[in-house]
C-alpha atoms as a PDB file:
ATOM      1  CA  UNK A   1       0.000   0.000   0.000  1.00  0.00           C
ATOM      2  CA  UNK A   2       1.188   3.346  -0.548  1.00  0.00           C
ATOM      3  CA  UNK A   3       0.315   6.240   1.881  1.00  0.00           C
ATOM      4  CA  UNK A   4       0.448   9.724   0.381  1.00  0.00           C
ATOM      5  CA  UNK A   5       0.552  12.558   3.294  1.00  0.00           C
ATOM      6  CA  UNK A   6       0.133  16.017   1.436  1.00  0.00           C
ATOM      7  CA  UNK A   7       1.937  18.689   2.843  1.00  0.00           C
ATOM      8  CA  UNK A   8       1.129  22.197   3.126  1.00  0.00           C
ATOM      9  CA  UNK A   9      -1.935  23.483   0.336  1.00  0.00           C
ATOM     10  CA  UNK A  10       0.090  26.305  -0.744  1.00  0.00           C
ATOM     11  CA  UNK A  11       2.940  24.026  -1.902  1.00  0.00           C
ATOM     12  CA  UNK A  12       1.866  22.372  -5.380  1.00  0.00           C
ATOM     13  CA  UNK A  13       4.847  21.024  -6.250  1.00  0.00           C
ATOM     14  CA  UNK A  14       5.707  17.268  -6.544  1.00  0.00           C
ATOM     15  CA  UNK A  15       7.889  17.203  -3.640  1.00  0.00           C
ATOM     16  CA  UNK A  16       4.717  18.296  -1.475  1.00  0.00           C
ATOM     17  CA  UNK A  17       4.091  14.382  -1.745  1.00  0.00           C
ATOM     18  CA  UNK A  18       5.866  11.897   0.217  1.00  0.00           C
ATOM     19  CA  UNK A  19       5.378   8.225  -0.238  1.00  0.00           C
ATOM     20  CA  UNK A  20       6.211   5.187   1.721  1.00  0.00           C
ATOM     21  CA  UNK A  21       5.858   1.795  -0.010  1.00  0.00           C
ATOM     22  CA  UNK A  22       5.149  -0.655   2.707  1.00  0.00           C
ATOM     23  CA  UNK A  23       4.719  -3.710   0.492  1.00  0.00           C
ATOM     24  CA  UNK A  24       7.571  -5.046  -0.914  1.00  0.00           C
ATOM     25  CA  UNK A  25       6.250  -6.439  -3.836  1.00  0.00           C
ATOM     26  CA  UNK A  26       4.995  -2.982  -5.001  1.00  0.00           C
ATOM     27  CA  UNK A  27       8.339  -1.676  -5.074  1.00  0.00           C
ATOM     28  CA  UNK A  28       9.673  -4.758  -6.816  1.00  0.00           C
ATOM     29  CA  UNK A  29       6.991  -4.479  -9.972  1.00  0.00           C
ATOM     30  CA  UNK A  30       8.086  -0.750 -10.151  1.00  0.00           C
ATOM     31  CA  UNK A  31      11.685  -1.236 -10.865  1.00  0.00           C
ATOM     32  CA  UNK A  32      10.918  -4.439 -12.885  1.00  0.00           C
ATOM     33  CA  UNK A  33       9.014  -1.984 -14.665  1.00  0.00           C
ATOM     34  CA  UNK A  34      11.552   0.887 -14.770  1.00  0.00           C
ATOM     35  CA  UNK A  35      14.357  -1.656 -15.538  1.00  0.00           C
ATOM     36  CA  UNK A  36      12.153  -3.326 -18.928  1.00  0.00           C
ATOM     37  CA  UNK A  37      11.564  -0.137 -20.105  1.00  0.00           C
ATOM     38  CA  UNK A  38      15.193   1.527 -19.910  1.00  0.00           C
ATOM     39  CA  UNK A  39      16.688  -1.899 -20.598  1.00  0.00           C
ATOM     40  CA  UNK A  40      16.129  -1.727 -24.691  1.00  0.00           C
ATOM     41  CA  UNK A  41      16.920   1.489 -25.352  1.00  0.00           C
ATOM     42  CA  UNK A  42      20.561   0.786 -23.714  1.00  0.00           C
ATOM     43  CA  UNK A  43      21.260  -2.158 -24.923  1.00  0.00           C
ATOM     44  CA  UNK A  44      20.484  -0.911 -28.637  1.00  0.00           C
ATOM     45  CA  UNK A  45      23.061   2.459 -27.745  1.00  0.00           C
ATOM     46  CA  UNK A  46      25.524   0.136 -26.660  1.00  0.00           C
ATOM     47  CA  UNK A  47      25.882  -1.317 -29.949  1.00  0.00           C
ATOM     48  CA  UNK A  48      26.740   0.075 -32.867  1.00  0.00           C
ATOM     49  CA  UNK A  49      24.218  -0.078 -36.354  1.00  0.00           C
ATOM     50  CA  UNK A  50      26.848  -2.353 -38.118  1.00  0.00           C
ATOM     51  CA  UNK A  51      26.798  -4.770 -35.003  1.00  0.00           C
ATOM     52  CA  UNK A  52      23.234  -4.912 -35.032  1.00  0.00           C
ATOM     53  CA  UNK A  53      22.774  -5.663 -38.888  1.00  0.00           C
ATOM     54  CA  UNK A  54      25.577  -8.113 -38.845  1.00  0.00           C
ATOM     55  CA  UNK A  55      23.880 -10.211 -36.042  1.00  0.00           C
ATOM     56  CA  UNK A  56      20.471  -9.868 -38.044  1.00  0.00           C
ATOM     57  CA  UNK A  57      22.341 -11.501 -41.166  1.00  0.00           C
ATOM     58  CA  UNK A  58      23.075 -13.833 -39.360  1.00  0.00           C
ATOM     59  CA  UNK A  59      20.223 -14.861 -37.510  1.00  0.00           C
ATOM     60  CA  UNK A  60      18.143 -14.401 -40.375  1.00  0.00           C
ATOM     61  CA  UNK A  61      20.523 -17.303 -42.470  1.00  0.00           C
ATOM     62  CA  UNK A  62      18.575 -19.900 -40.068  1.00  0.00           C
ATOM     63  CA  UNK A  63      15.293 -19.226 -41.744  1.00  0.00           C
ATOM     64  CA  UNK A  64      16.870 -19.840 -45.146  1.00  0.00           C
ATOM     65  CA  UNK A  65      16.924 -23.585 -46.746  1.00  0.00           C
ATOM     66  CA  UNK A  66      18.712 -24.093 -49.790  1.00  0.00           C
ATOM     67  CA  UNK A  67      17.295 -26.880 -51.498  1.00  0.00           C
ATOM     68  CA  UNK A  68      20.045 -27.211 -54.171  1.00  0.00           C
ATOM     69  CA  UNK A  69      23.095 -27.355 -51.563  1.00  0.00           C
ATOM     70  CA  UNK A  70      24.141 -30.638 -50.290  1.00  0.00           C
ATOM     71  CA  UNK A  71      24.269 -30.772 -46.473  1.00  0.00           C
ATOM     72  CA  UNK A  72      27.633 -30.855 -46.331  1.00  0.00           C
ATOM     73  CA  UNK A  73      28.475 -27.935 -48.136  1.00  0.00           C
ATOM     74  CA  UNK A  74      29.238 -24.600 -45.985  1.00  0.00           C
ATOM     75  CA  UNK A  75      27.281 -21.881 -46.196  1.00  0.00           C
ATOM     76  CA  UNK A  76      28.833 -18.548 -47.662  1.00  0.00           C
ATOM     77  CA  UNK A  77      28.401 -15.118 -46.858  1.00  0.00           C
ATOM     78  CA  UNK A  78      30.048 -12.531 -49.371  1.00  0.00           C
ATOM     79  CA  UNK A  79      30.818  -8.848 -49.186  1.00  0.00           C
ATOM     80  CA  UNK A  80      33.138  -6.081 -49.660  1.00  0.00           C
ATOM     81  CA  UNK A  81      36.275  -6.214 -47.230  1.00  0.00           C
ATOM     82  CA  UNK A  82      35.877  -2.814 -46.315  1.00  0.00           C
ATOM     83  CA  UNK A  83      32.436  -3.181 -45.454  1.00  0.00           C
ATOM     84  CA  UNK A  84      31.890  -3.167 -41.121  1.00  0.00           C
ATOM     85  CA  UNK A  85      28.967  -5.171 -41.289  1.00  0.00           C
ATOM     86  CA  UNK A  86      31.053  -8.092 -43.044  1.00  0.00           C
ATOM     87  CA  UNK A  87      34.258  -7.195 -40.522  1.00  0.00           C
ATOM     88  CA  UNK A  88      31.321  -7.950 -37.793  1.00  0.00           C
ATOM     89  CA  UNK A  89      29.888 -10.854 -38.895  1.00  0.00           C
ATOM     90  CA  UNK A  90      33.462 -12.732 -39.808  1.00  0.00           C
ATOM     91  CA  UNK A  91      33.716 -11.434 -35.936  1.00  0.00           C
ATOM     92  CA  UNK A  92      30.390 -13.630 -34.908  1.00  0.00           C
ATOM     93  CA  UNK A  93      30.651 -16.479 -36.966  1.00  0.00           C
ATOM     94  CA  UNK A  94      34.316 -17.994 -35.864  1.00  0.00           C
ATOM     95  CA  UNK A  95      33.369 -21.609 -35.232  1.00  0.00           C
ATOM     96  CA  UNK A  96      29.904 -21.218 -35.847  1.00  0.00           C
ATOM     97  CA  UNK A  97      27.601 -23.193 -37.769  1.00  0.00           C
ATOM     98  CA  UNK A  98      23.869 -22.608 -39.332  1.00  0.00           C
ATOM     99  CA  UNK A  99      21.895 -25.817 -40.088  1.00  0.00           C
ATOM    100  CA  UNK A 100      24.784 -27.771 -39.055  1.00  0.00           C
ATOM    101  CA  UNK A 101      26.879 -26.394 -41.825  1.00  0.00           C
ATOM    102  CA  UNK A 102      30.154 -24.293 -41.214  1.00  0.00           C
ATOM    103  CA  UNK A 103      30.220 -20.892 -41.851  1.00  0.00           C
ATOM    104  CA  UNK A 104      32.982 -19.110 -44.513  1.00  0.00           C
ATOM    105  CA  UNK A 105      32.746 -15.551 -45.221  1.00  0.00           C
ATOM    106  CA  UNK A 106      34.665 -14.502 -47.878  1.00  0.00           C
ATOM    107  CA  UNK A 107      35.645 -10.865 -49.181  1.00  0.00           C
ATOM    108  CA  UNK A 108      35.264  -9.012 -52.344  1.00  0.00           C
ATOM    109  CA  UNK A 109      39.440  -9.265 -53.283  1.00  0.00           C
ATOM    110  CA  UNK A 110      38.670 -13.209 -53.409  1.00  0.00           C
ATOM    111  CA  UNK A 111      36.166 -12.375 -56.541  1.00  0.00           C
ATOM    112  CA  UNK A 112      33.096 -13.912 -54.931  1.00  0.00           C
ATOM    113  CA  UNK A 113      30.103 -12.729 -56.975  1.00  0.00           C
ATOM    114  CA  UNK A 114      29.115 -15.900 -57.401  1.00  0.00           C
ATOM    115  CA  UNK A 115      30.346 -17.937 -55.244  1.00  0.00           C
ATOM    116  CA  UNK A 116      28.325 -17.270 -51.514  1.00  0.00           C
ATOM    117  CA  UNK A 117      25.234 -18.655 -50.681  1.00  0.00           C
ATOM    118  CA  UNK A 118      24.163 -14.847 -48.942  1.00  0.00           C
ATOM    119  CA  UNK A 119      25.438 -11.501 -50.823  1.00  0.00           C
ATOM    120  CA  UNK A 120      25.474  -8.481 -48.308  1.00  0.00           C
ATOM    121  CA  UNK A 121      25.347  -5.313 -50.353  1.00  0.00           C
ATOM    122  CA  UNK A 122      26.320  -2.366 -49.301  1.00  0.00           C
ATOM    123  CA  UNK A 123      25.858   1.743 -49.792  1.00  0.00           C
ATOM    124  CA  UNK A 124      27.652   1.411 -52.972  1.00  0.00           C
ATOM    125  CA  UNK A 125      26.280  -1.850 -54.138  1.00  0.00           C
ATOM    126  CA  UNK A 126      24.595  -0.785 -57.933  1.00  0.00           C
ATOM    127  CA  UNK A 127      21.083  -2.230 -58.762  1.00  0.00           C
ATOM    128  CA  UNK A 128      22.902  -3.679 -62.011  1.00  0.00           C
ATOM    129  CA  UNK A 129      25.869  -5.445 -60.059  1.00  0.00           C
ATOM    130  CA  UNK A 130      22.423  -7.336 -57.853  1.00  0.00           C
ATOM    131  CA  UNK A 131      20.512  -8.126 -61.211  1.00  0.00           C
ATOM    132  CA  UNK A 132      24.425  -9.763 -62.197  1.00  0.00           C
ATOM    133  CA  UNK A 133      24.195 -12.361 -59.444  1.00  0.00           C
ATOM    134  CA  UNK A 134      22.775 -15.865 -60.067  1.00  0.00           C
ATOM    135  CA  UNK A 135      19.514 -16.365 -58.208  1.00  0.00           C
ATOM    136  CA  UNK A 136      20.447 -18.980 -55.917  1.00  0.00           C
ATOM    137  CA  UNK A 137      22.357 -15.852 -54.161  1.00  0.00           C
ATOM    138  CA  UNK A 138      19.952 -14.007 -51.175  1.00  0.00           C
ATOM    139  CA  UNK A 139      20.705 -10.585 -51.162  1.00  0.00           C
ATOM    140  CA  UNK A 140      20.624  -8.696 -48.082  1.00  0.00           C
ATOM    141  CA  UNK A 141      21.350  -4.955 -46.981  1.00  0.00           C
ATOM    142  CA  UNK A 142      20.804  -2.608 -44.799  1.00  0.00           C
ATOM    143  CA  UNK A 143      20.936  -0.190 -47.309  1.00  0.00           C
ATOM    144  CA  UNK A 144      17.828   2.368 -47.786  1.00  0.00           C
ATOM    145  CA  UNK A 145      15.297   1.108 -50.414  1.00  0.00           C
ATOM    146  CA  UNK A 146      17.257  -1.955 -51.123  1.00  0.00           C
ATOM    147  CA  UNK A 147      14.228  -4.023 -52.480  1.00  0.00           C
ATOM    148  CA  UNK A 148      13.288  -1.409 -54.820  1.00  0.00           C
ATOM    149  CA  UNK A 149      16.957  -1.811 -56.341  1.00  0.00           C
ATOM    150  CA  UNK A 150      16.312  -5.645 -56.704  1.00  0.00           C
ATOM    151  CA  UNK A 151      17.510  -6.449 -53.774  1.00  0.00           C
ATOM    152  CA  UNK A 152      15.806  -9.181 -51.362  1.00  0.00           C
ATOM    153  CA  UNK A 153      15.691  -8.623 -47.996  1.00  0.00           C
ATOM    154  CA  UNK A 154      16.161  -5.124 -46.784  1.00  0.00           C
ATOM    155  CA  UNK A 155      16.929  -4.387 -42.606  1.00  0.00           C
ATOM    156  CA  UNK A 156      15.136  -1.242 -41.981  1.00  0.00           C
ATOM    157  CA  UNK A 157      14.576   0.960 -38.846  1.00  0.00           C
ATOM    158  CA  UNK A 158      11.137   0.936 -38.115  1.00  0.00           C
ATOM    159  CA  UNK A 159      10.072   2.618 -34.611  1.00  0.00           C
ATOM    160  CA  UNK A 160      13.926   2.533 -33.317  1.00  0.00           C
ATOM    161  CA  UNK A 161      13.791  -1.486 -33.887  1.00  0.00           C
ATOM    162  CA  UNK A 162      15.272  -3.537 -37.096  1.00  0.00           C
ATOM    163  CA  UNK A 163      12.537  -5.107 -38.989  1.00  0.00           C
ATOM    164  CA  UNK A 164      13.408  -7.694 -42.159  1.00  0.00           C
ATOM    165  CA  UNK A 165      11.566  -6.409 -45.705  1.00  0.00           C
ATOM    166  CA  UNK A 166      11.216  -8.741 -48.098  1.00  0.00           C
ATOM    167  CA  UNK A 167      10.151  -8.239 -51.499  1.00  0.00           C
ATOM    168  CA  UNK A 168       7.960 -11.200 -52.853  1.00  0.00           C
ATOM    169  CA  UNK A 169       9.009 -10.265 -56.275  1.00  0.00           C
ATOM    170  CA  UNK A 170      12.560 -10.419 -56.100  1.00  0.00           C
ATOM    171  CA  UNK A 171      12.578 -13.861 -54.585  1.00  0.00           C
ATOM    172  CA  UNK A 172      10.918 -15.415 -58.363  1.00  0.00           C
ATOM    173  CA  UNK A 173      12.818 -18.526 -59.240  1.00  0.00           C
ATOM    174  CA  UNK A 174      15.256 -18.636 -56.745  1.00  0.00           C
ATOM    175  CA  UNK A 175      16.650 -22.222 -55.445  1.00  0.00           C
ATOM    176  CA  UNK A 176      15.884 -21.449 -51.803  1.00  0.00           C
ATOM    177  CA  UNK A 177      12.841 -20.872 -49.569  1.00  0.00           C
ATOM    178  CA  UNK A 178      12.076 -18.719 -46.745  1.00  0.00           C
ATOM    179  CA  UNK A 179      10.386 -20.091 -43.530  1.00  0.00           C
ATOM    180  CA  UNK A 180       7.259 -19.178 -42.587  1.00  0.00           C
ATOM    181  CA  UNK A 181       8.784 -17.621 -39.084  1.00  0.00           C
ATOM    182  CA  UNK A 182      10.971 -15.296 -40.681  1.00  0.00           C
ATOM    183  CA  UNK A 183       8.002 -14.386 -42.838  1.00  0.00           C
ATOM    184  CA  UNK A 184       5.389 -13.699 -40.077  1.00  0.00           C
ATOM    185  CA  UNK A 185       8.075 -11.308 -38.456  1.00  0.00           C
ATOM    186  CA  UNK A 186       8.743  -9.324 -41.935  1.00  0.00           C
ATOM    187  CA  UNK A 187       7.296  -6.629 -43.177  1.00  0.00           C
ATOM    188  CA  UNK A 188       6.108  -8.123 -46.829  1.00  0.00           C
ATOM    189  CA  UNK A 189       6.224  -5.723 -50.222  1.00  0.00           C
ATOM    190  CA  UNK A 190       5.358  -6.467 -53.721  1.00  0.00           C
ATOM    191  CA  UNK A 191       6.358  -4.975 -57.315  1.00  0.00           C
ATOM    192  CA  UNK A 192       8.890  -6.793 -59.282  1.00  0.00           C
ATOM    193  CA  UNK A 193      12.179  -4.706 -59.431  1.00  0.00           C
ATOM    194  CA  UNK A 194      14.170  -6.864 -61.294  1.00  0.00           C
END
């Protein structure tokens, strides 16, 4: 219960209230409360937006099944060497595997285009060099208006949070699919761009 005992009338300012929680659990939903609702918006400052969109990458390759790629095969991630988000994710993946496959990330010096399983595009990335790439290759930025420059999944800020886009249309005849729990989560757009 919390007792309120007003002080004088002719005071109206907040500290003219004093309060006394004498139930412990009171007190205890309050800062549960207080601590939830601080908690997100520090943990998202204490990260940086190339962190963030490199862990998304890589979360998001466990929703992806190629159907075409024997088991045994690692997946690849491709990208530009001087590209953070790729710096990042070589970071994360070290001895990590997706599906039970290992993980190689190689760079654009290694001439890559079509050689990874998951392109991540950057600023500079050109609509033309995305349309270049063979369509088993998802394509995946967090570049502005990436799906309406062909490319497939875009990570975009929506309320302070990343959110997946996918463009439908960009994902016609490709040889993998996309699970029905990384759709439900996206934000879904139409209009071929390719």
């Amino acid at each position: 219960m919390i007792n309120v005992t007003p002080m004088k009338p002719s005071n109206l300012s907040m500290a003219g209230f004093r309060m006394s929680f004498k139930q412990p659990k009171l007190l205890s939903y309050l800062l549960l409360f207080l601590i939830g609702y601080c908690l997100p918006v520090q943990s998202q400052a204490a990260y940086q937006a190339h962190q963030i969109e490199a862990v998304y990458i890589f979360r998001i390759a466990n929703f992806i099944q190629w159907t075409n790629k024997p088991l045994e095969s690692p997946l690849t991630f491709c990208g530009e060497s001087f590209d953070p988000v790729v710096q990042t994710l070589i970071k994360i993946s070290t001895d990590k595997r997706i599906q039970g496959r290992n993980v190689n990330i190689k760079t654009s010096g290694e001439d890559t285009a079509n050689q990874c399983d998951i392109y991540i595009a950057n600023k500079n990335t050109k609509p033309s060099e995305l349309q270049a790439m063979a369509e088993n290759i998802l394509t995946i930025s967090g570049k502005k208006n990436f799906t309406h420059e062909r490319g497939m999944i875009e990570l975009r800020q929506v309320d302070g949070k990343v959110k997946p886009i996918i463009n439908l249309d960009n994902l016609e005849n490709t040889s993998f699919k996309i699970s029905s729990q990384l759709l439900r989560i996206s934000i879904i757009e139409e209009g071929n761009n390719k």
